[in-house]
N, C-alpha and C. Protein backbone atom coordinates (compact mmCIF):
# COMPACT_ATOMS: atom_id res chain seq x y z
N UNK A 1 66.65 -19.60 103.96
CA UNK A 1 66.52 -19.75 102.52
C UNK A 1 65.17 -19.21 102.04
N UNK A 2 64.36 -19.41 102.53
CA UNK A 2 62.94 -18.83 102.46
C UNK A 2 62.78 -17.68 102.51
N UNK A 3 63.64 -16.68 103.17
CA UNK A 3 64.14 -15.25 102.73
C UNK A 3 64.47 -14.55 101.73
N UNK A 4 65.07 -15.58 101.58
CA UNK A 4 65.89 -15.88 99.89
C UNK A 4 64.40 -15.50 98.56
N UNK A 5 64.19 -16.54 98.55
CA UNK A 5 63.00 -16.85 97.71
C UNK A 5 61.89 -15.38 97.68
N UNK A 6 61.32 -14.83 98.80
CA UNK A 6 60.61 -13.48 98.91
C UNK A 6 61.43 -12.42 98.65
N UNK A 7 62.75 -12.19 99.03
CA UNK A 7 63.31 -11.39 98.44
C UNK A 7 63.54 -11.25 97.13
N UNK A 8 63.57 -12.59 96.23
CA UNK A 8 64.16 -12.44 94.78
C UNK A 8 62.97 -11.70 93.96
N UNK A 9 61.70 -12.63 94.90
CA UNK A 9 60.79 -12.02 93.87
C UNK A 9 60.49 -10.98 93.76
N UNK A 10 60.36 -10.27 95.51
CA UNK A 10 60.47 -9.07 95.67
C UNK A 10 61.24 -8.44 94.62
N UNK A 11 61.98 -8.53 94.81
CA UNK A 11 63.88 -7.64 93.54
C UNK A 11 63.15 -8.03 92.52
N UNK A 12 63.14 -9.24 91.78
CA UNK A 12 62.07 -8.65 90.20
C UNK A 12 61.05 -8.10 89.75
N UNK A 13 60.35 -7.98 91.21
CA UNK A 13 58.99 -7.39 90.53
C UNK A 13 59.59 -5.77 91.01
N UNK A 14 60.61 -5.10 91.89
CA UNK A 14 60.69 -4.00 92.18
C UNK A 14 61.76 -3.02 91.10
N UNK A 15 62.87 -4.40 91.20
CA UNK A 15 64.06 -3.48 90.28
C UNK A 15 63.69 -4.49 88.75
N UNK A 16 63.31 -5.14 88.71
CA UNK A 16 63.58 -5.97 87.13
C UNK A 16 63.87 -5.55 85.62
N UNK A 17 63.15 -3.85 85.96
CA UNK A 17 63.29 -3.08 84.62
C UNK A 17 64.44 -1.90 84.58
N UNK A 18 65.37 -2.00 85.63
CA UNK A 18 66.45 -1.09 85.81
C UNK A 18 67.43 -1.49 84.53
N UNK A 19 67.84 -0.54 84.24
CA UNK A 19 68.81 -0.42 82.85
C UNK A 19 69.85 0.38 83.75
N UNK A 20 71.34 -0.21 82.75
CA UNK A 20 72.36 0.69 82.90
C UNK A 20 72.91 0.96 81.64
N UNK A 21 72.81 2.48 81.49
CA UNK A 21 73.64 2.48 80.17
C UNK A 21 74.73 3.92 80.74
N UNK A 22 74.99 4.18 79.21
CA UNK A 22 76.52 5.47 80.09
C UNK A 22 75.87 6.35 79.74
N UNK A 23 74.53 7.06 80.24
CA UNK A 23 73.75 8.27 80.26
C UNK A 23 73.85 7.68 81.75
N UNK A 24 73.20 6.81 82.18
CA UNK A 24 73.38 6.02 83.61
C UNK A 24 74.01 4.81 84.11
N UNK A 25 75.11 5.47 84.33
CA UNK A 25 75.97 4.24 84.55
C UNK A 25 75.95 3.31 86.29
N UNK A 26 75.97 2.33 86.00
CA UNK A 26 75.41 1.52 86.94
C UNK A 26 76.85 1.38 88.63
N UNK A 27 77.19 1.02 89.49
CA UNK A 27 77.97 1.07 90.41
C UNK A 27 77.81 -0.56 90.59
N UNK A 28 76.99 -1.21 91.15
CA UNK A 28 76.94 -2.59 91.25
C UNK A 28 76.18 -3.64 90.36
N UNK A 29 75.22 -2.98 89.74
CA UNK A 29 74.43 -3.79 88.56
C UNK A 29 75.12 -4.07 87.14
N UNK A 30 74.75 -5.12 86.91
CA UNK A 30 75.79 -5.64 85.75
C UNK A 30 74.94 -6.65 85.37
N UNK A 31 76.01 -7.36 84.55
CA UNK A 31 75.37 -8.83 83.62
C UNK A 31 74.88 -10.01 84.52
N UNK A 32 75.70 -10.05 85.41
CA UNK A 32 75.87 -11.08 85.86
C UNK A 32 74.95 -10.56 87.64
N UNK A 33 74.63 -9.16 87.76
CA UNK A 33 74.83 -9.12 89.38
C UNK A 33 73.06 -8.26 88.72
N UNK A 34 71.63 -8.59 88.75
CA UNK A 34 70.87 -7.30 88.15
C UNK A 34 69.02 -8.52 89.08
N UNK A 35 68.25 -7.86 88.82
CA UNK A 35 67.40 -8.58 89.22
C UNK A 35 66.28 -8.80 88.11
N UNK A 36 66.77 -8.81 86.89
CA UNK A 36 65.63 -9.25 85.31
C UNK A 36 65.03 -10.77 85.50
N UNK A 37 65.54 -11.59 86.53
CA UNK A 37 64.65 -12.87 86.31
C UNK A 37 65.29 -13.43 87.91
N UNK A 38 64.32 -14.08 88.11
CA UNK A 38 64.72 -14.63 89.39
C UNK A 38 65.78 -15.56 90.08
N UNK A 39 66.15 -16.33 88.72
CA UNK A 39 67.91 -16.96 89.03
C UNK A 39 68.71 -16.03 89.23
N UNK A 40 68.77 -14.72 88.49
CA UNK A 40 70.07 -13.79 88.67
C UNK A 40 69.43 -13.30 89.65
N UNK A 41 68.61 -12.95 90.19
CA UNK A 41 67.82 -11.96 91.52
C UNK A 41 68.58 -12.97 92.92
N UNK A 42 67.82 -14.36 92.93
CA UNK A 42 68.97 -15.16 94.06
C UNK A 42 70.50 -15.39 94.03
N UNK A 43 71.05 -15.22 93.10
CA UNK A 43 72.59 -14.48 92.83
C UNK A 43 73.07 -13.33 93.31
N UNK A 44 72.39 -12.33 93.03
CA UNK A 44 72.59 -11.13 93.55
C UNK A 44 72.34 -10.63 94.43
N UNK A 45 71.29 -11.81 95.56
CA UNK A 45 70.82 -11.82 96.99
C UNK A 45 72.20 -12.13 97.45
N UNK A 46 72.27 -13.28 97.27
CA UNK A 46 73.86 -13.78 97.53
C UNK A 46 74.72 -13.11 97.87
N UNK A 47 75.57 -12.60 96.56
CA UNK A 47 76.13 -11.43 96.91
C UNK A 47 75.64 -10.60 97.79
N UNK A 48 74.40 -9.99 97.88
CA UNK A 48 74.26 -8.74 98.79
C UNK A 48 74.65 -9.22 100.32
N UNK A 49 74.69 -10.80 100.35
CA UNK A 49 74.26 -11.02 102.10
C UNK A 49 75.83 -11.73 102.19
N UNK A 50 76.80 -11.63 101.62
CA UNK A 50 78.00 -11.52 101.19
C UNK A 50 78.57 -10.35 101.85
N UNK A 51 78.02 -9.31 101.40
CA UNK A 51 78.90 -7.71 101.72
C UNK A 51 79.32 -7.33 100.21
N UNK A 52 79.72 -8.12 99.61
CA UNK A 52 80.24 -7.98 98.46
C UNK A 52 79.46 -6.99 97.12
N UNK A 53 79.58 -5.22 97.73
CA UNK A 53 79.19 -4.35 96.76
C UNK A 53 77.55 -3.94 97.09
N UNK A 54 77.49 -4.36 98.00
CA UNK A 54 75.90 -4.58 97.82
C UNK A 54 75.45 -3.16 98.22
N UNK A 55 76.27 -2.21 98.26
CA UNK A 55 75.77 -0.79 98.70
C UNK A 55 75.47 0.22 97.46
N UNK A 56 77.09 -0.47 96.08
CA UNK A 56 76.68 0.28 95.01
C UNK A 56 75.83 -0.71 94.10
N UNK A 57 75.02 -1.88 94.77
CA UNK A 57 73.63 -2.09 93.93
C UNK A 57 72.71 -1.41 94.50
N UNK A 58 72.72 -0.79 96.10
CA UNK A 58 71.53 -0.32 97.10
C UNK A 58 71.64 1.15 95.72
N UNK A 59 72.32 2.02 95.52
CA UNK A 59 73.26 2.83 95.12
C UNK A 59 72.22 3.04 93.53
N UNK A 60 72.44 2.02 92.80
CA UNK A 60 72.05 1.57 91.58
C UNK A 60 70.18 1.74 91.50
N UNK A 61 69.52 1.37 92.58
CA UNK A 61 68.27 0.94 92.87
C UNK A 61 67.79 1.86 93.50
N UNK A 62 68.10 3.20 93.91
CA UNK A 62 68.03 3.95 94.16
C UNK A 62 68.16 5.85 93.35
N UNK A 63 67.84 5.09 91.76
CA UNK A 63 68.01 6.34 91.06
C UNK A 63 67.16 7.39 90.54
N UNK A 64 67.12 8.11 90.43
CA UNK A 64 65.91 9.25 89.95
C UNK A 64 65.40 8.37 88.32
N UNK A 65 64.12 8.35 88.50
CA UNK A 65 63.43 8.78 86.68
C UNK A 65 64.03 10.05 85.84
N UNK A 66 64.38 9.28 84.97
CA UNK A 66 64.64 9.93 83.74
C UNK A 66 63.56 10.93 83.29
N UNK A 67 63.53 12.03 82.98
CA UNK A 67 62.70 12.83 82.47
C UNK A 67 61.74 12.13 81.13
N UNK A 68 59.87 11.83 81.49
CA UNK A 68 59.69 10.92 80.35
C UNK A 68 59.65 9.81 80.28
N UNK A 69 60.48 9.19 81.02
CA UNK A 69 60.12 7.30 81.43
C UNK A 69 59.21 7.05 82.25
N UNK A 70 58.29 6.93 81.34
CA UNK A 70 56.96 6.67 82.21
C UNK A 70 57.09 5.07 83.14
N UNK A 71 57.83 4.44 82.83
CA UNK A 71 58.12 3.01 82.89
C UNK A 71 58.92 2.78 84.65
N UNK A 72 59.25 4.16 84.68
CA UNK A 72 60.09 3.95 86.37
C UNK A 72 59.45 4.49 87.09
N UNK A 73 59.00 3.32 88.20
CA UNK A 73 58.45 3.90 89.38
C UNK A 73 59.53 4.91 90.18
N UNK A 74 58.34 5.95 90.58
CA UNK A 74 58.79 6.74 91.31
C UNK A 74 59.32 6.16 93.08
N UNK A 75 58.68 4.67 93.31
CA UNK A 75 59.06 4.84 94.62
C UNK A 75 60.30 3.96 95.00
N UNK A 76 60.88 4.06 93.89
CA UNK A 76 62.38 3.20 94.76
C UNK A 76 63.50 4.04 95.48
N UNK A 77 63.32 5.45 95.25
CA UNK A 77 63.79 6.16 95.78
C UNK A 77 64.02 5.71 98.15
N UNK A 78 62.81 5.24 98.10
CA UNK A 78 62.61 5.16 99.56
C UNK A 78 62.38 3.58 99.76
N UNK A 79 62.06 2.59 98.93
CA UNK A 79 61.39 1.52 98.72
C UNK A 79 63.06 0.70 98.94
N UNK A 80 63.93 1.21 98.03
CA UNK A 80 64.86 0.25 97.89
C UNK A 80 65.78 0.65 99.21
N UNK A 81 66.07 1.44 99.69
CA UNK A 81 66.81 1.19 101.57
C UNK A 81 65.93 0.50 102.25
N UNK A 82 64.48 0.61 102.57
CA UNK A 82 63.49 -0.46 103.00
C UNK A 82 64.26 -2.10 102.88
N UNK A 83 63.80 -2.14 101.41
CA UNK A 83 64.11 -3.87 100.81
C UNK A 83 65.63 -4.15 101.42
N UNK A 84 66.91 -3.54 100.82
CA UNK A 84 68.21 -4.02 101.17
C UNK A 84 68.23 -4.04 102.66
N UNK A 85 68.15 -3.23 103.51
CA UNK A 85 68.80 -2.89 104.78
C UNK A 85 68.08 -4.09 105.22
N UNK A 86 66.36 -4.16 105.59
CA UNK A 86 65.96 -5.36 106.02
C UNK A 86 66.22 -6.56 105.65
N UNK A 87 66.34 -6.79 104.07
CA UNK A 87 67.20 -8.13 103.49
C UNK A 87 68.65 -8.08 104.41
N UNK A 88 69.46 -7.44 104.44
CA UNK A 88 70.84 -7.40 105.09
C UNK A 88 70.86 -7.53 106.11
N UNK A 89 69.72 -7.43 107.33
CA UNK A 89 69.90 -7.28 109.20
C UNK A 89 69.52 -8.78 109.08
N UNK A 90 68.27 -8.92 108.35
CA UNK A 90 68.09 -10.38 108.55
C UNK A 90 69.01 -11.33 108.04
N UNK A 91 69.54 -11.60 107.02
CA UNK A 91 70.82 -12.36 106.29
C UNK A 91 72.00 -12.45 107.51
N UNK A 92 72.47 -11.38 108.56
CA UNK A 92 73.17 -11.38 108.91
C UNK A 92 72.83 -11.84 110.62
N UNK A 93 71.67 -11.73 110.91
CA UNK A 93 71.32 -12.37 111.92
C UNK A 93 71.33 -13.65 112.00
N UNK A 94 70.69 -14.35 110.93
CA UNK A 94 70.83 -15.72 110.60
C UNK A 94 72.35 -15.79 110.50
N UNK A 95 73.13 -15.53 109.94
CA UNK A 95 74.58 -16.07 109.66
C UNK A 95 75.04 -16.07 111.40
N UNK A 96 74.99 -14.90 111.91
CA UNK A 96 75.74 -15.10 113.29
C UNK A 96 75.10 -15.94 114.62
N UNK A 97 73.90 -16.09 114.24
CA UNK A 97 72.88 -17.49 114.61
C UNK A 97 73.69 -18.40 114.38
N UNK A 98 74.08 -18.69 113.10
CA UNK A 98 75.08 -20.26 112.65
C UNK A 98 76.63 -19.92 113.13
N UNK A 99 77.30 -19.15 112.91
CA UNK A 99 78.57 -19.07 113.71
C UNK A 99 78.41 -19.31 115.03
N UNK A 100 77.47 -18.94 115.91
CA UNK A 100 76.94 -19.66 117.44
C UNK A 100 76.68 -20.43 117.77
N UNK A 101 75.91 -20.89 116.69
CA UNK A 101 75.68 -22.25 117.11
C UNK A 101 76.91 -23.16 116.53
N UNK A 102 77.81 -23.11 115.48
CA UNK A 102 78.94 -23.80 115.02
C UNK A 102 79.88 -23.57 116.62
N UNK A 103 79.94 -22.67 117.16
CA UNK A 103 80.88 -22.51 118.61
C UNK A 103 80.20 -23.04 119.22
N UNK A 104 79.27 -23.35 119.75
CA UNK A 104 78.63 -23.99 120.34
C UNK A 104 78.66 -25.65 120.61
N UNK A 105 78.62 -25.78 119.28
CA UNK A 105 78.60 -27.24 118.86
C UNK A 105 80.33 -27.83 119.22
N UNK A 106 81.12 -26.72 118.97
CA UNK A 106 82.49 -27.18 119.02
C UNK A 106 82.61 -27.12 120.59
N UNK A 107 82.21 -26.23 121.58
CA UNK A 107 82.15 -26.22 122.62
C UNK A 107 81.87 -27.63 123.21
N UNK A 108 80.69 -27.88 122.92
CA UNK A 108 80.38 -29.01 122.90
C UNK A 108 81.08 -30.93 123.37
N UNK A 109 81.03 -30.58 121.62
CA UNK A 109 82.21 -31.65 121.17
C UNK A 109 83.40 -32.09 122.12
N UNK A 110 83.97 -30.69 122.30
CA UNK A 110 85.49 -31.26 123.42
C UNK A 110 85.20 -31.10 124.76
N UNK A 111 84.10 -30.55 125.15
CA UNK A 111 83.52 -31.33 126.41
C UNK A 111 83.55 -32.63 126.46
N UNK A 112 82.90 -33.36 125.81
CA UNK A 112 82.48 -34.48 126.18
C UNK A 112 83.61 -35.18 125.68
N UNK A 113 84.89 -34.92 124.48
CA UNK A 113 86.31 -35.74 124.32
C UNK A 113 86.86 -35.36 125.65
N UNK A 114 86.74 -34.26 126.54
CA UNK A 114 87.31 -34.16 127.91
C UNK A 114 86.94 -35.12 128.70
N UNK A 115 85.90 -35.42 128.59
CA UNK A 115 85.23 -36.06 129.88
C UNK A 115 85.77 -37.57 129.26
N UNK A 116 85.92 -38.10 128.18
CA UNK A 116 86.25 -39.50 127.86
C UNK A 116 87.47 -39.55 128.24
N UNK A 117 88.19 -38.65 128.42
CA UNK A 117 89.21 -38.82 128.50
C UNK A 117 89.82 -39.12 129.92
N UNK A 118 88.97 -38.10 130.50
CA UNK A 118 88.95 -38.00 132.06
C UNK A 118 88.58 -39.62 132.55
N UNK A 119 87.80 -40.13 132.27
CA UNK A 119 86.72 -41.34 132.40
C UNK A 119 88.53 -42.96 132.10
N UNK A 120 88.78 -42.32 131.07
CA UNK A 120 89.28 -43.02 130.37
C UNK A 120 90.92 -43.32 131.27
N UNK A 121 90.99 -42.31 132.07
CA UNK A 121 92.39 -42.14 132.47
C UNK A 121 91.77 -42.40 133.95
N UNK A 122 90.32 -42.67 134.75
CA UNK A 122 90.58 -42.88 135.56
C UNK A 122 90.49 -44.50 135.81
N UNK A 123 89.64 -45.17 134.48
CA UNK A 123 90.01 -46.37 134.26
C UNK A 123 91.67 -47.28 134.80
N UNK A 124 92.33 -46.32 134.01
CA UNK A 124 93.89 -46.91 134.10
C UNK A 124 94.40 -47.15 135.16
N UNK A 125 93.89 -45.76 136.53
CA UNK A 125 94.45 -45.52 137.55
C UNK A 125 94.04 -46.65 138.52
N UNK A 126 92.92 -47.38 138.01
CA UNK A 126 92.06 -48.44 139.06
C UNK A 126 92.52 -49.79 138.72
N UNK A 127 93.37 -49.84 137.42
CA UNK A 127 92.93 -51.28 137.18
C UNK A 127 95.27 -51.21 137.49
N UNK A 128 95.60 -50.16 137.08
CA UNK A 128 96.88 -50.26 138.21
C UNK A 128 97.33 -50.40 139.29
């Protein structure tokens, strides 16, 4: 979760001033999916560590300056595969960390209902 949190801020202070209009039309950025404030930025982390599109926001965050917009940094060009890809290896390391350890745990679990059981059935055999 703490990933979470450096990334969002990261995403507002990097993309926060990205516009989409139909001179530039956007692929994954929208109303609801954009990084202008940091509630929608951990939303749209979400999604990214989801799978869900997160290539045409990489896509989006990745566009040339407009001729004259002094206002867009030049370096998201290289900045924003940096931010996503490392946000994404890590998001997904952690997730398959918890699917391992969830098998794990289930592994677990019916070990030891085996062994009660075992325990339990050799009870019967002694006191028969």
């Amino acid at each position: 979760m703490f990933f979470f949190f450096i990334y969002a801020a990261l995403g507002v202070e990097l993309f926060g001033k990205l516009e989409c209009s139909e001179d530039f039309p956007c692929l994954g950025l929208h109303r609801h999916t954009n990084f202008e404030n940091f509630g929608v930025a951990l939303l749209t982390l979400y999604k990214v560590c989801t799978g869900d599109n997160w290539s045409g926001i990489l896509k989006d965050t990745m566009r040339e300056c407009r001729v004259g917009d002094s206002d867009c940094p030049s370096y998201l060009f290289w900045a924003s595969p940096i931010f996503f890809i490392t946000f994404v290896v890590m998001v997904q390391f952690v997730l398959v960390n918890l699917v391992v350890a969830a098998i794990m745990q289930a592994l677990e679990d019916s070990a030891e209902v085996k062994l009660r059981f075992m325990d339990q059935h050799k009870l019967e055999r002694v006191h028969d």
